[in-house]
PDB file of N, CA and C in Angstrom:
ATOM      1  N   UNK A   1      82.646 105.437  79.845  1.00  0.00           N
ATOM      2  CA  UNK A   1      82.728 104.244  80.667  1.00  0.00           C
ATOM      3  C   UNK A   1      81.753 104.394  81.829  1.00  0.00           C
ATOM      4  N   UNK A   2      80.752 103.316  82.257  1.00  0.00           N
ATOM      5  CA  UNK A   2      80.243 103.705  83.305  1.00  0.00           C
ATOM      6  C   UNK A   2      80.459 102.712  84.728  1.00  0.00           C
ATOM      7  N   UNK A   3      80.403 103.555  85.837  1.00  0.00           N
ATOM      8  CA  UNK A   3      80.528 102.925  86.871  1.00  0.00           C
ATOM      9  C   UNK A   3      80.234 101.669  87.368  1.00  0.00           C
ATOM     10  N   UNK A   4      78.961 100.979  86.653  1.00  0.00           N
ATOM     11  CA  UNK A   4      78.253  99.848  86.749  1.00  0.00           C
ATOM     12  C   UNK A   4      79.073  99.168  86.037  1.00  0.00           C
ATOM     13  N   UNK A   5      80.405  99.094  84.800  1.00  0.00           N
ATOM     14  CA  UNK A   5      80.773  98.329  84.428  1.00  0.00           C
ATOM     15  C   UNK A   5      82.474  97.876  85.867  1.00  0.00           C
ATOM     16  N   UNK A   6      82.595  98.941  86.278  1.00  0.00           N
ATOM     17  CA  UNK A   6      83.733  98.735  87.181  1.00  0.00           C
ATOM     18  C   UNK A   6      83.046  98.227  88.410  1.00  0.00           C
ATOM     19  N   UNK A   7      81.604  98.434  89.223  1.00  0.00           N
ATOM     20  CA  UNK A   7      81.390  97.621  90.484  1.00  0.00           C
ATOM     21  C   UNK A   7      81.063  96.266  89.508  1.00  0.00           C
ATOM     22  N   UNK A   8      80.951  96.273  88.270  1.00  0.00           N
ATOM     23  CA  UNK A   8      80.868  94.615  88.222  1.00  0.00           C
ATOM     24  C   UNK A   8      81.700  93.757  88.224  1.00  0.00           C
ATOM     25  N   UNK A   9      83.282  94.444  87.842  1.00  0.00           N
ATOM     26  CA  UNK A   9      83.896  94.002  87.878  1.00  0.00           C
ATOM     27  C   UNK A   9      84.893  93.980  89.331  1.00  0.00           C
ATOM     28  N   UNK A  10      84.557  94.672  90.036  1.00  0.00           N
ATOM     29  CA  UNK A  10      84.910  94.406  91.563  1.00  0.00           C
ATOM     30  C   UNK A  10      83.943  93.758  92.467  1.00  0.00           C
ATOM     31  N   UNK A  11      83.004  93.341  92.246  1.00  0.00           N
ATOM     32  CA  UNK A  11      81.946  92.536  92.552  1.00  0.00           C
ATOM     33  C   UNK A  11      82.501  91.009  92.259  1.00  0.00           C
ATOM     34  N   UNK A  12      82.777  91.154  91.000  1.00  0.00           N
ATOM     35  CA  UNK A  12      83.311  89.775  90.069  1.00  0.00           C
ATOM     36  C   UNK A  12      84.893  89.298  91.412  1.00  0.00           C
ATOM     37  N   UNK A  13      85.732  90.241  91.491  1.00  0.00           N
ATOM     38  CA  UNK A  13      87.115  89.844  91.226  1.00  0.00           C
ATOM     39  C   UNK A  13      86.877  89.779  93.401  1.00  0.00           C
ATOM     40  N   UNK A  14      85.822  90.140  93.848  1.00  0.00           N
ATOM     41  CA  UNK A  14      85.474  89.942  95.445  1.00  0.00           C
ATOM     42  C   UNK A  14      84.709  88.998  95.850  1.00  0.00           C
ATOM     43  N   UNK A  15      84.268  88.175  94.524  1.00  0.00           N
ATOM     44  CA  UNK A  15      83.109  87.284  94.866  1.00  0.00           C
ATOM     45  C   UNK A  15      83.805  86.058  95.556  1.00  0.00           C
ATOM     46  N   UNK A  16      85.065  85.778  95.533  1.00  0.00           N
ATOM     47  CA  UNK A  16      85.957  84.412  96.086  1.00  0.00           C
ATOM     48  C   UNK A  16      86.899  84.763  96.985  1.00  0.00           C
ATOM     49  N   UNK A  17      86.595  84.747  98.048  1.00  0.00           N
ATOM     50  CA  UNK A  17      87.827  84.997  99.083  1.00  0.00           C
ATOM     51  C   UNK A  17      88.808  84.282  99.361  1.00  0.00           C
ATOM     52  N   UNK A  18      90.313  84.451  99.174  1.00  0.00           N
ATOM     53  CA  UNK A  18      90.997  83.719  99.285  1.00  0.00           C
ATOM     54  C   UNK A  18      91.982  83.808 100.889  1.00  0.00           C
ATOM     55  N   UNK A  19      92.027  82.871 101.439  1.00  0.00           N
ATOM     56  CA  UNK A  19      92.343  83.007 102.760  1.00  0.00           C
ATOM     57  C   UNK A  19      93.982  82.442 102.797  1.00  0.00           C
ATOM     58  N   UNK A  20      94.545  82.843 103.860  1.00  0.00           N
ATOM     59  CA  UNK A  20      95.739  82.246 104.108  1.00  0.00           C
ATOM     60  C   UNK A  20      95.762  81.262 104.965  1.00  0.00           C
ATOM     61  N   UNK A  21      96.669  80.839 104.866  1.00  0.00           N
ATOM     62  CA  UNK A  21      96.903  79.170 105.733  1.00  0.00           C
ATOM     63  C   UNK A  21      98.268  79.385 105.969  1.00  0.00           C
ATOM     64  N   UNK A  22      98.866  79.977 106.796  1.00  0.00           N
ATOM     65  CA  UNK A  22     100.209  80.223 107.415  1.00  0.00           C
ATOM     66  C   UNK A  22     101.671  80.699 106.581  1.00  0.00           C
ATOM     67  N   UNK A  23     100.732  81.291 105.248  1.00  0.00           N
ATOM     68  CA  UNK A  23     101.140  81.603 104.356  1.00  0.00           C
ATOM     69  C   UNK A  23     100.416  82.672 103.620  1.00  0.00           C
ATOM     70  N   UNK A  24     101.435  83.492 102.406  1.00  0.00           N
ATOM     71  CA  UNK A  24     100.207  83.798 101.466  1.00  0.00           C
ATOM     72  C   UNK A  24      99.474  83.070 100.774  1.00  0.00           C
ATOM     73  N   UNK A  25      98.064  83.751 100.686  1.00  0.00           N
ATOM     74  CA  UNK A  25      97.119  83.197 100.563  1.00  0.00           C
ATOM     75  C   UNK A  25      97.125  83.253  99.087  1.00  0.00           C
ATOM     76  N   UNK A  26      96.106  82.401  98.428  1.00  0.00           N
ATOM     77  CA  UNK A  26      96.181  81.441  97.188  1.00  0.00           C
ATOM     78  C   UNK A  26      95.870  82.652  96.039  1.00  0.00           C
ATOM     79  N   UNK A  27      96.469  82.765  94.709  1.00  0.00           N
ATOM     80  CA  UNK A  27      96.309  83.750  94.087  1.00  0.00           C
ATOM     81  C   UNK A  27      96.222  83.052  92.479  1.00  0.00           C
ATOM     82  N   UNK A  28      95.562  83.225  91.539  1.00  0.00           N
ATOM     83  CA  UNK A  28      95.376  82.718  90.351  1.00  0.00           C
ATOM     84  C   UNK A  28      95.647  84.168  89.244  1.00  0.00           C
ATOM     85  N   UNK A  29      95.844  83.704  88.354  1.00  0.00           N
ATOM     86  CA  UNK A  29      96.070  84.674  86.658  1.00  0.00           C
ATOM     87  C   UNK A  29      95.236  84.867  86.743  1.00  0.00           C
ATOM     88  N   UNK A  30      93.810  84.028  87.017  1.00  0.00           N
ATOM     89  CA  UNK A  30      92.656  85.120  86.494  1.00  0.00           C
ATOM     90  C   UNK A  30      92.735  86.198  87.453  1.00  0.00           C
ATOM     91  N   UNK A  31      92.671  85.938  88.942  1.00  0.00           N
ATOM     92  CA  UNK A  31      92.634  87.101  90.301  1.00  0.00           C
ATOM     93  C   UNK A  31      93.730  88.365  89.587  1.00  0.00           C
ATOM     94  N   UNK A  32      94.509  87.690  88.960  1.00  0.00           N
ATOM     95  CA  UNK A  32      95.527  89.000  88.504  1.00  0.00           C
ATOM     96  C   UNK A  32      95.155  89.622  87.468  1.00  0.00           C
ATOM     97  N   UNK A  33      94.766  89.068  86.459  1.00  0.00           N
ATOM     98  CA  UNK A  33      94.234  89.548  85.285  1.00  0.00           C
ATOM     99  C   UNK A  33      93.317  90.195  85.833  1.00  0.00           C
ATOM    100  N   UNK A  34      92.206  90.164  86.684  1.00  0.00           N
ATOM    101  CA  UNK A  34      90.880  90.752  87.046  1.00  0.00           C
ATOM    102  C   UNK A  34      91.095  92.071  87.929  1.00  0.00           C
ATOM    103  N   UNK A  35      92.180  91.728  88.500  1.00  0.00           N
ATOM    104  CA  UNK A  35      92.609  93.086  89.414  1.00  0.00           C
ATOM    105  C   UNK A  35      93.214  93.855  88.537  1.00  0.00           C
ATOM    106  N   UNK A  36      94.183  94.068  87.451  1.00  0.00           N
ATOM    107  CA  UNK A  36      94.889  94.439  86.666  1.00  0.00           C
ATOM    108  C   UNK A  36      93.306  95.517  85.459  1.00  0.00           C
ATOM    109  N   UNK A  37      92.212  94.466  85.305  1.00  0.00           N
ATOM    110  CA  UNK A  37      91.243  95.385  84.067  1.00  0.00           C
ATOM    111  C   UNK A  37      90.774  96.185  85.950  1.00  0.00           C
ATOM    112  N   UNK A  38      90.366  96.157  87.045  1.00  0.00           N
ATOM    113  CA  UNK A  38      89.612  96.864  87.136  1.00  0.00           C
ATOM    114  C   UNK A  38      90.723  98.270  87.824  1.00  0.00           C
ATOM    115  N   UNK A  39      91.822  98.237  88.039  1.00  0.00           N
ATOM    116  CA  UNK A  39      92.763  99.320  87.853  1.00  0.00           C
ATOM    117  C   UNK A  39      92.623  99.625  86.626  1.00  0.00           C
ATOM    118  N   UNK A  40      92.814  99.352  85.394  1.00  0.00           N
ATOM    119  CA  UNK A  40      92.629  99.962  84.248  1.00  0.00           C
ATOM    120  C   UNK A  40      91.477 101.107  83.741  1.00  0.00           C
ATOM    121  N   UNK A  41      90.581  99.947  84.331  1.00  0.00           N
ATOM    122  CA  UNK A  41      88.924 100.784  84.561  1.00  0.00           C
ATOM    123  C   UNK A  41      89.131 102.069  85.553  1.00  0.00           C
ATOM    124  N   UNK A  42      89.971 102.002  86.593  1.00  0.00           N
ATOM    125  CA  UNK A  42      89.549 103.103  87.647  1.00  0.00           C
ATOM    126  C   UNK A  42      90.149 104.088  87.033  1.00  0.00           C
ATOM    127  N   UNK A  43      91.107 103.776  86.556  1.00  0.00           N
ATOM    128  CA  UNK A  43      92.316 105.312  85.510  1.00  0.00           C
ATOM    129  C   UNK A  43      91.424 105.373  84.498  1.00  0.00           C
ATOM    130  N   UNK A  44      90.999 104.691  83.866  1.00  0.00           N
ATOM    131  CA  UNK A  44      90.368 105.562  82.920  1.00  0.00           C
ATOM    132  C   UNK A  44      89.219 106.252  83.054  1.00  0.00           C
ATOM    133  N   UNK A  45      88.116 105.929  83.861  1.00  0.00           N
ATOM    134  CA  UNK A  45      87.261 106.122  84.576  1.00  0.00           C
ATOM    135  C   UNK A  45      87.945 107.971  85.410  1.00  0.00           C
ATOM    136  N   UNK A  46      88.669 107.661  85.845  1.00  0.00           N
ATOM    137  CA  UNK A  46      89.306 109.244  86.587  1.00  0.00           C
ATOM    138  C   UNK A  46      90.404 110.084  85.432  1.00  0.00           C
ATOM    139  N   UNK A  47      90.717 109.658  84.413  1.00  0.00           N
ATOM    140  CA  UNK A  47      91.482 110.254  83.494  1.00  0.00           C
ATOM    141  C   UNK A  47      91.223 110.127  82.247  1.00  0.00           C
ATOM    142  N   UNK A  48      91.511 111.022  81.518  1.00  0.00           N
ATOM    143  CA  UNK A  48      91.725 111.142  80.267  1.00  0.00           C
ATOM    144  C   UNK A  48      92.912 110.943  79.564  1.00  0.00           C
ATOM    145  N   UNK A  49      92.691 110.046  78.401  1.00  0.00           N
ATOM    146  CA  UNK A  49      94.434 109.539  77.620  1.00  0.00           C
ATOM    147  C   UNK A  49      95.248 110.570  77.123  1.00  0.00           C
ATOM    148  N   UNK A  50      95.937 110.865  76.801  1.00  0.00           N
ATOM    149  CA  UNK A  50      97.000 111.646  75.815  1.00  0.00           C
ATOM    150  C   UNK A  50      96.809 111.565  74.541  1.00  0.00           C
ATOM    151  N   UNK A  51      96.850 112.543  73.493  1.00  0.00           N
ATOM    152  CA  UNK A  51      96.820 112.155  72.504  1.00  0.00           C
ATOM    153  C   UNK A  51      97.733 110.892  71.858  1.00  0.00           C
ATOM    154  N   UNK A  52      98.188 110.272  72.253  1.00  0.00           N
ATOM    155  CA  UNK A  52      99.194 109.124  72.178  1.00  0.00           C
ATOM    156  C   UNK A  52      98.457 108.265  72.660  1.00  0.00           C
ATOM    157  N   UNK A  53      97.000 108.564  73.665  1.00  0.00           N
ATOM    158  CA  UNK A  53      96.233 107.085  74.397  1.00  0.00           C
ATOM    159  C   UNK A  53      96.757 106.790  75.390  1.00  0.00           C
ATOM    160  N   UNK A  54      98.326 107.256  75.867  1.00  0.00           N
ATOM    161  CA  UNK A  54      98.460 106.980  77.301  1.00  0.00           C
ATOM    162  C   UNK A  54      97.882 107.508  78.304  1.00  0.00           C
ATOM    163  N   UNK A  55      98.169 107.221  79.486  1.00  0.00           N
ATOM    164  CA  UNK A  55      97.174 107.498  80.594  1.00  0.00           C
ATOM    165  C   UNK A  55      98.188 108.007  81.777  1.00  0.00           C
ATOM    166  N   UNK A  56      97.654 108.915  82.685  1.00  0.00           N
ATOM    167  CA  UNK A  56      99.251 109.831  83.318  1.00  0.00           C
ATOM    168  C   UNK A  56      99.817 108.610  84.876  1.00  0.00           C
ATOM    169  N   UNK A  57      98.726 107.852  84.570  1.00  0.00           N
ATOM    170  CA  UNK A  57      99.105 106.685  86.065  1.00  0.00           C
ATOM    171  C   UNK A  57      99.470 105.376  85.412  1.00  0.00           C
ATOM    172  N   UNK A  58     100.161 104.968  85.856  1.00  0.00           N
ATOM    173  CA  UNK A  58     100.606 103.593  85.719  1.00  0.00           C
ATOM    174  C   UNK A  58     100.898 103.038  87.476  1.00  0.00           C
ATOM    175  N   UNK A  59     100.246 101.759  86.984  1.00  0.00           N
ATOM    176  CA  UNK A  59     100.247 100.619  88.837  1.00  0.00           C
ATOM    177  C   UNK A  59     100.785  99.221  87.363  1.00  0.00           C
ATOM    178  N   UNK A  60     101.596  98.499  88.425  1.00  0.00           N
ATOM    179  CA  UNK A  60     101.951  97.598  88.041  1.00  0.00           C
ATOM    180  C   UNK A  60     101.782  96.443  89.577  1.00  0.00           C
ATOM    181  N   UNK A  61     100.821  95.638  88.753  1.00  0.00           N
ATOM    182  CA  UNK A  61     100.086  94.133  89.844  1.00  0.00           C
ATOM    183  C   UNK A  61     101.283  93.207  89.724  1.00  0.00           C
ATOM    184  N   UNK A  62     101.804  93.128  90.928  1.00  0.00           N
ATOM    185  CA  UNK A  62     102.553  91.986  91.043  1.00  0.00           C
ATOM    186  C   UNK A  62     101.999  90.533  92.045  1.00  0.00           C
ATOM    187  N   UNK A  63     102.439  89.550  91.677  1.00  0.00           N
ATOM    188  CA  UNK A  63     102.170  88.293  92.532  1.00  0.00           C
ATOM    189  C   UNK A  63     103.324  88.189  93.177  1.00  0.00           C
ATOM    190  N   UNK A  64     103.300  88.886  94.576  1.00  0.00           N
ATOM    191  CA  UNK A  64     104.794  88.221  95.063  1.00  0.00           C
ATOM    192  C   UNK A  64     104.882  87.175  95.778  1.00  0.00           C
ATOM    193  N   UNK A  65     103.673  86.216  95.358  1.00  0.00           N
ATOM    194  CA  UNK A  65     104.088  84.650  95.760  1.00  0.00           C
ATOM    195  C   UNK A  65     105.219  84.168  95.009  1.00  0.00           C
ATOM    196  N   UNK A  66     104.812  84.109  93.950  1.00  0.00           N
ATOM    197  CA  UNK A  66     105.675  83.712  92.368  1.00  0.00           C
ATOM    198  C   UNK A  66     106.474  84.645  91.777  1.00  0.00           C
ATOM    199  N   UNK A  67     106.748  85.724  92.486  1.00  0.00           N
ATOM    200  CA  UNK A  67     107.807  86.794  92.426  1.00  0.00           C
ATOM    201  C   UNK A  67     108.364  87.724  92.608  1.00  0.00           C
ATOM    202  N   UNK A  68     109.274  88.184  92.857  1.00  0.00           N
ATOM    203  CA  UNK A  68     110.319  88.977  93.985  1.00  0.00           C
ATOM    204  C   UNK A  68     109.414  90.601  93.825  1.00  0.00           C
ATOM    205  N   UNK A  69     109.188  90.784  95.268  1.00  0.00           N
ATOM    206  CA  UNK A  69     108.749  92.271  95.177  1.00  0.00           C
ATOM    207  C   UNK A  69     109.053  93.541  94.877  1.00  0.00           C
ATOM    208  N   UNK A  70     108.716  94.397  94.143  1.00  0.00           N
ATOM    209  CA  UNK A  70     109.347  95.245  93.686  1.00  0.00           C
ATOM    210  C   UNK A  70     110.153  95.951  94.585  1.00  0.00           C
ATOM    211  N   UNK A  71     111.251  96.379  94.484  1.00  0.00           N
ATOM    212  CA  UNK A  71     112.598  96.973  95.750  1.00  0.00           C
ATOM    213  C   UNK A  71     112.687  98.164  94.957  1.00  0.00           C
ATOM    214  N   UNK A  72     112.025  98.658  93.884  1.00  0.00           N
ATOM    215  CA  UNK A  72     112.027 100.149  93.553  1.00  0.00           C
ATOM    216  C   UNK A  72     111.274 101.195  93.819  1.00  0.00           C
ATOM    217  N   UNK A  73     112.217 102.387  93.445  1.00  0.00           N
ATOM    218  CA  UNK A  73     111.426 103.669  93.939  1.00  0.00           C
ATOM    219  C   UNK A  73     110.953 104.653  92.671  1.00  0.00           C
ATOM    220  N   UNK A  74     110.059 104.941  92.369  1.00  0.00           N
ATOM    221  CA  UNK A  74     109.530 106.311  91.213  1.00  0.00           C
ATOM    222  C   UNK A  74     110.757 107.065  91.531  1.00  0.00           C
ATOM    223  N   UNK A  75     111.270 107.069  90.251  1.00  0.00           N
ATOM    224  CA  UNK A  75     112.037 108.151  89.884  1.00  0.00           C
ATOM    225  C   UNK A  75     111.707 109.717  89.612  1.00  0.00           C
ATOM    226  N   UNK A  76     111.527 111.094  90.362  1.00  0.00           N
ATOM    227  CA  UNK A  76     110.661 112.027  89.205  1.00  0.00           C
ATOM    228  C   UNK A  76     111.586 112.182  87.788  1.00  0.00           C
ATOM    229  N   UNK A  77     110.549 113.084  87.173  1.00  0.00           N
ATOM    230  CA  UNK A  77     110.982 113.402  85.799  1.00  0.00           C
ATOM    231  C   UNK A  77     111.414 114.735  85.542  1.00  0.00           C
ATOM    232  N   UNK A  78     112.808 114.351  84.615  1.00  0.00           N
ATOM    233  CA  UNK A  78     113.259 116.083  84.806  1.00  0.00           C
ATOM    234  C   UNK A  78     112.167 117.095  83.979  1.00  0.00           C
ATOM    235  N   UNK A  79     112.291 118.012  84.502  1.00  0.00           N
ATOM    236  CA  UNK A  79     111.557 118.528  83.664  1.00  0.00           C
ATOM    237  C   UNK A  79     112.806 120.220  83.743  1.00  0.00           C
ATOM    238  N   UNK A  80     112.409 120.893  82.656  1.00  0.00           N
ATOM    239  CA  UNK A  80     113.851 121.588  82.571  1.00  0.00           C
ATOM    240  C   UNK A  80     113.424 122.914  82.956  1.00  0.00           C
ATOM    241  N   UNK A  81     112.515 123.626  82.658  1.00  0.00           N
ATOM    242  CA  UNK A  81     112.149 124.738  83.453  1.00  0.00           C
ATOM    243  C   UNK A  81     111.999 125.240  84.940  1.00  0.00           C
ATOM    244  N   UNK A  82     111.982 123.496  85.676  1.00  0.00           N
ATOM    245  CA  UNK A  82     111.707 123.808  86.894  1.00  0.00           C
ATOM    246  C   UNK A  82     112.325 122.794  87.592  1.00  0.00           C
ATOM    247  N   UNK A  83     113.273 122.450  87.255  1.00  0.00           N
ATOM    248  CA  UNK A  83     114.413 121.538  87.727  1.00  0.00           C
ATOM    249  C   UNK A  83     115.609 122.206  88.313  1.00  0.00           C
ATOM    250  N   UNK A  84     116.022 122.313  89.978  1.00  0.00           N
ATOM    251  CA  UNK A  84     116.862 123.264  90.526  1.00  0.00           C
ATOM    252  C   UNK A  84     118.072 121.980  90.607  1.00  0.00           C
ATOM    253  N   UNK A  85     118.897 122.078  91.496  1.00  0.00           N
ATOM    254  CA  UNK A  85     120.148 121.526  91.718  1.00  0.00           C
ATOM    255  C   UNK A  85     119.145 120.442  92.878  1.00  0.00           C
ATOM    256  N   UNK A  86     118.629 120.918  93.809  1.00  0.00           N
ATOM    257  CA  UNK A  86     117.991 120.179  95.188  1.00  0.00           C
ATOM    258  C   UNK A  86     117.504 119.364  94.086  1.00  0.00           C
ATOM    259  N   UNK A  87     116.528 118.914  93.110  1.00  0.00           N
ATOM    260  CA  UNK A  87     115.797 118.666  92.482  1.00  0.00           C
ATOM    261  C   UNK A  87     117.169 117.678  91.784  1.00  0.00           C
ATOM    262  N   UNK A  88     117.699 117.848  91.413  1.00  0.00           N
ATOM    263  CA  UNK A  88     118.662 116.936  90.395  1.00  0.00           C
ATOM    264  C   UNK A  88     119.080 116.025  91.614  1.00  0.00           C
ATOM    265  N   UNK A  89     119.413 116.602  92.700  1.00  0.00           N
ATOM    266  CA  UNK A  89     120.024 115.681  94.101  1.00  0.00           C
ATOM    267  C   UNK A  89     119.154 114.648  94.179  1.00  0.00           C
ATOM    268  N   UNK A  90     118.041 115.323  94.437  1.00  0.00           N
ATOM    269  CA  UNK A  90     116.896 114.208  94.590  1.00  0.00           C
ATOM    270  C   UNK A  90     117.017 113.078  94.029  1.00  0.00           C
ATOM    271  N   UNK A  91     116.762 113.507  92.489  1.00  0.00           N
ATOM    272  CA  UNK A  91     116.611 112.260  91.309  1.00  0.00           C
ATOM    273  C   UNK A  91     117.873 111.683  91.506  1.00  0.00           C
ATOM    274  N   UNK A  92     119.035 112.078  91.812  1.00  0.00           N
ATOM    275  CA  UNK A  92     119.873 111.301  91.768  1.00  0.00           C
ATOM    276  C   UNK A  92     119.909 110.108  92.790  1.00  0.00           C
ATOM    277  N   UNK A  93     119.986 110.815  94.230  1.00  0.00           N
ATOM    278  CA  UNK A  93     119.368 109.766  94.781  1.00  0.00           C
ATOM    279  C   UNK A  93     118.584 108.509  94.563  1.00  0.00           C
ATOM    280  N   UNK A  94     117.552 109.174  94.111  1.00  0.00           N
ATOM    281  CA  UNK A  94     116.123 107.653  93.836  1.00  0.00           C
ATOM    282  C   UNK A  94     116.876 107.151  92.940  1.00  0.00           C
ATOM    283  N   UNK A  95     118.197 107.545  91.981  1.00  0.00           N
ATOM    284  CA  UNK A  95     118.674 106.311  91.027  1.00  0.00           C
ATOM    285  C   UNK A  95     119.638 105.352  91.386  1.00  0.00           C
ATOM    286  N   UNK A  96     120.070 105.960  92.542  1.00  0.00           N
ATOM    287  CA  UNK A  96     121.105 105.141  93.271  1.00  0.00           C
ATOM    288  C   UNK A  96     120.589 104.389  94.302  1.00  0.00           C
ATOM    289  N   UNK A  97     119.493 104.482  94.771  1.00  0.00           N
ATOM    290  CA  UNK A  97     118.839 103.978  95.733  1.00  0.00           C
ATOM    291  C   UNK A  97     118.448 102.251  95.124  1.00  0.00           C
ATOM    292  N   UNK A  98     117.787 102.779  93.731  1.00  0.00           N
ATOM    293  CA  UNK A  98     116.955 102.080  92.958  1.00  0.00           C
ATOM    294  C   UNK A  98     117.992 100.748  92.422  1.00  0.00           C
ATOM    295  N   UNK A  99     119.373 101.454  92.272  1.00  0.00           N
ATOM    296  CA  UNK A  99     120.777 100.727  91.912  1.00  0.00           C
ATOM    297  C   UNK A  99     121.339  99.374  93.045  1.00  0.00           C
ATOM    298  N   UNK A 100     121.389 100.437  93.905  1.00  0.00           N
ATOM    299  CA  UNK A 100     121.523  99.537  95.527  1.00  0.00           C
ATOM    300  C   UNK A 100     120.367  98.639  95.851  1.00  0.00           C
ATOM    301  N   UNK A 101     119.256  98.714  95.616  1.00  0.00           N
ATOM    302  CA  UNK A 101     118.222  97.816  96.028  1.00  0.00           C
ATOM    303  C   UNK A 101     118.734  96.430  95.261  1.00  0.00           C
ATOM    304  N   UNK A 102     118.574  96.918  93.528  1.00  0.00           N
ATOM    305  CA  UNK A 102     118.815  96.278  92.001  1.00  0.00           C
ATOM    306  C   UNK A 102     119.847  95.089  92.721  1.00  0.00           C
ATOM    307  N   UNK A 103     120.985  95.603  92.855  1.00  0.00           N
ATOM    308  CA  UNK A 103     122.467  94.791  93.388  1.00  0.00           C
ATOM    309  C   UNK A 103     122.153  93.950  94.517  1.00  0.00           C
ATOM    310  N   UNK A 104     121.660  94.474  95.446  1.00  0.00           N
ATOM    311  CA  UNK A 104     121.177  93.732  96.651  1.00  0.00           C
ATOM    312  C   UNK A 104     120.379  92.521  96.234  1.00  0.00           C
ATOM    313  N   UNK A 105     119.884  92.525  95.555  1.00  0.00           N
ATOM    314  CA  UNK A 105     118.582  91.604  95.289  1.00  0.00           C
ATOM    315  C   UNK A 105     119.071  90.783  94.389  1.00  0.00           C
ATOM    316  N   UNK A 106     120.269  91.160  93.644  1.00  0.00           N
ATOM    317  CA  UNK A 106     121.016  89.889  92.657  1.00  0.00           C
ATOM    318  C   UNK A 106     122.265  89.218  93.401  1.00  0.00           C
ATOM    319  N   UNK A 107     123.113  89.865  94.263  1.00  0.00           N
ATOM    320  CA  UNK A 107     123.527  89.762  95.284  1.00  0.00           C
ATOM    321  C   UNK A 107     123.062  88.330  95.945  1.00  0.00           C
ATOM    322  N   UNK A 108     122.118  88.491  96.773  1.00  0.00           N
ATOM    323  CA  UNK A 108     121.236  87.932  97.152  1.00  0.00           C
ATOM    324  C   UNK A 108     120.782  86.317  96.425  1.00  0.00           C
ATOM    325  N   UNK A 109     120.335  86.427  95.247  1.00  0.00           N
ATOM    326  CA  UNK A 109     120.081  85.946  94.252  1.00  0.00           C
ATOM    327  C   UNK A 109     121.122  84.846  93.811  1.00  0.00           C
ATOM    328  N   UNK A 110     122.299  85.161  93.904  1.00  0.00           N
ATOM    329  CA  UNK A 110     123.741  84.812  93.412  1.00  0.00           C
ATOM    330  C   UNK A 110     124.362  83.985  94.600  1.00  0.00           C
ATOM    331  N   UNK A 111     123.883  84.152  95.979  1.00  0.00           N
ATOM    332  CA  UNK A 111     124.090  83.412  97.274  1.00  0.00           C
ATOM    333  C   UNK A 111     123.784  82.031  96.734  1.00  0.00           C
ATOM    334  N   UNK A 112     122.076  82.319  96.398  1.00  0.00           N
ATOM    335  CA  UNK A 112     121.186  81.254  96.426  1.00  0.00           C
ATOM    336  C   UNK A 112     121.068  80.139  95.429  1.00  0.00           C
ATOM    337  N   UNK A 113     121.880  80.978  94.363  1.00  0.00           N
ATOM    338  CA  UNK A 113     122.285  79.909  93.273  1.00  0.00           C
ATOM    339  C   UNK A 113     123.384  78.990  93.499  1.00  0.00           C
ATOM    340  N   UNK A 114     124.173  80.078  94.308  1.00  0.00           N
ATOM    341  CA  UNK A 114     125.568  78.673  94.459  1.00  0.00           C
ATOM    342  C   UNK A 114     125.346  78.191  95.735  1.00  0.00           C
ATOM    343  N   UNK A 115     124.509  77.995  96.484  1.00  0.00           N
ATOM    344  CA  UNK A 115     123.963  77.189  97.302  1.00  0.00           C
ATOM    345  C   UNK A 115     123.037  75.806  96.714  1.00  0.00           C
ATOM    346  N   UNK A 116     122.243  76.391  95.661  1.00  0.00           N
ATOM    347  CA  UNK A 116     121.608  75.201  94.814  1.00  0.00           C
ATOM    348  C   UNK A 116     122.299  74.366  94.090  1.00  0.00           C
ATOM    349  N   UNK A 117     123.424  75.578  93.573  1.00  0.00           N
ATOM    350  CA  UNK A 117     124.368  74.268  92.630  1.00  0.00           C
ATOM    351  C   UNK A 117     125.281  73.236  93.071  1.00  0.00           C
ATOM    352  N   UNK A 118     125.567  73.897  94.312  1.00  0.00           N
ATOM    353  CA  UNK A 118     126.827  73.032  95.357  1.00  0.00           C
ATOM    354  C   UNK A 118     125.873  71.976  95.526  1.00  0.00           C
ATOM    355  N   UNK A 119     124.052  71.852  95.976  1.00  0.00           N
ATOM    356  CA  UNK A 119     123.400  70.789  96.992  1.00  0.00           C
ATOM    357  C   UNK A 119     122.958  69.912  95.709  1.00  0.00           C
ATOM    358  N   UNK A 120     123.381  69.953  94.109  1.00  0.00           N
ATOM    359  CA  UNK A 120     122.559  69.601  93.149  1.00  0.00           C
ATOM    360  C   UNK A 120     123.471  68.943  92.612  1.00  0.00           C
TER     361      UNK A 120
END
């Protein structure tokens, strides 16, 4: 892969500035789609796949105009040779954390519906 194909495509996806107006500012599928290949480009560009073709980074592009921001946390991964008790605490944590955010946000969610359905 060469570099000239990723500044073209950050060249491409910088060529339109989108500004805000007392709000977030204006965002299109293509702006997402275009940000989405040139992350793709930069991991592969800095990594090598797995024999499986996966790749050891994953980013996930969200629009949080059009949708709720992610309220999660990376979980690590057990791994069993070098996984202590502090280490299991941990992970446990980030799953309960990740749980409590989850609830909060449907919670939340569940306000706003029976507020719509009562005004509808």
């Amino acid at each position: 892969m060469s570099s000239t194909k990723l500044q073209t495509a950050i060249d491409k996806f910088l060529a339109e500035k989108r500004e805000s107006f007392m709000g977030y500012a204006e965002t299109t599928e293509d702006d997402l789609k275009d940000l989405r290949y040139i992350v793709d480009l930069l991991i592969k560009e800095k990594c090598e796949a797995d024999p499986d073709g996966d790749y050891p980074i994953q980013v996930i592009v969200n629009d949080t105009k059009n949708y709720e921001p992610f309220s999660f946390r990376p979980v690590p991964r057990l791994i069993d040779d070098i996984t202590t008790k502090k280490d299991l605490d941990h992970i446990e944590e980030k799953h309960i954390f990740n749980l409590e955010q989850a609830m909060s946000r449907f919670q939340s969610f569940r306000r706003e519906k029976r507020f719509f359905e009562n005004i509808h």
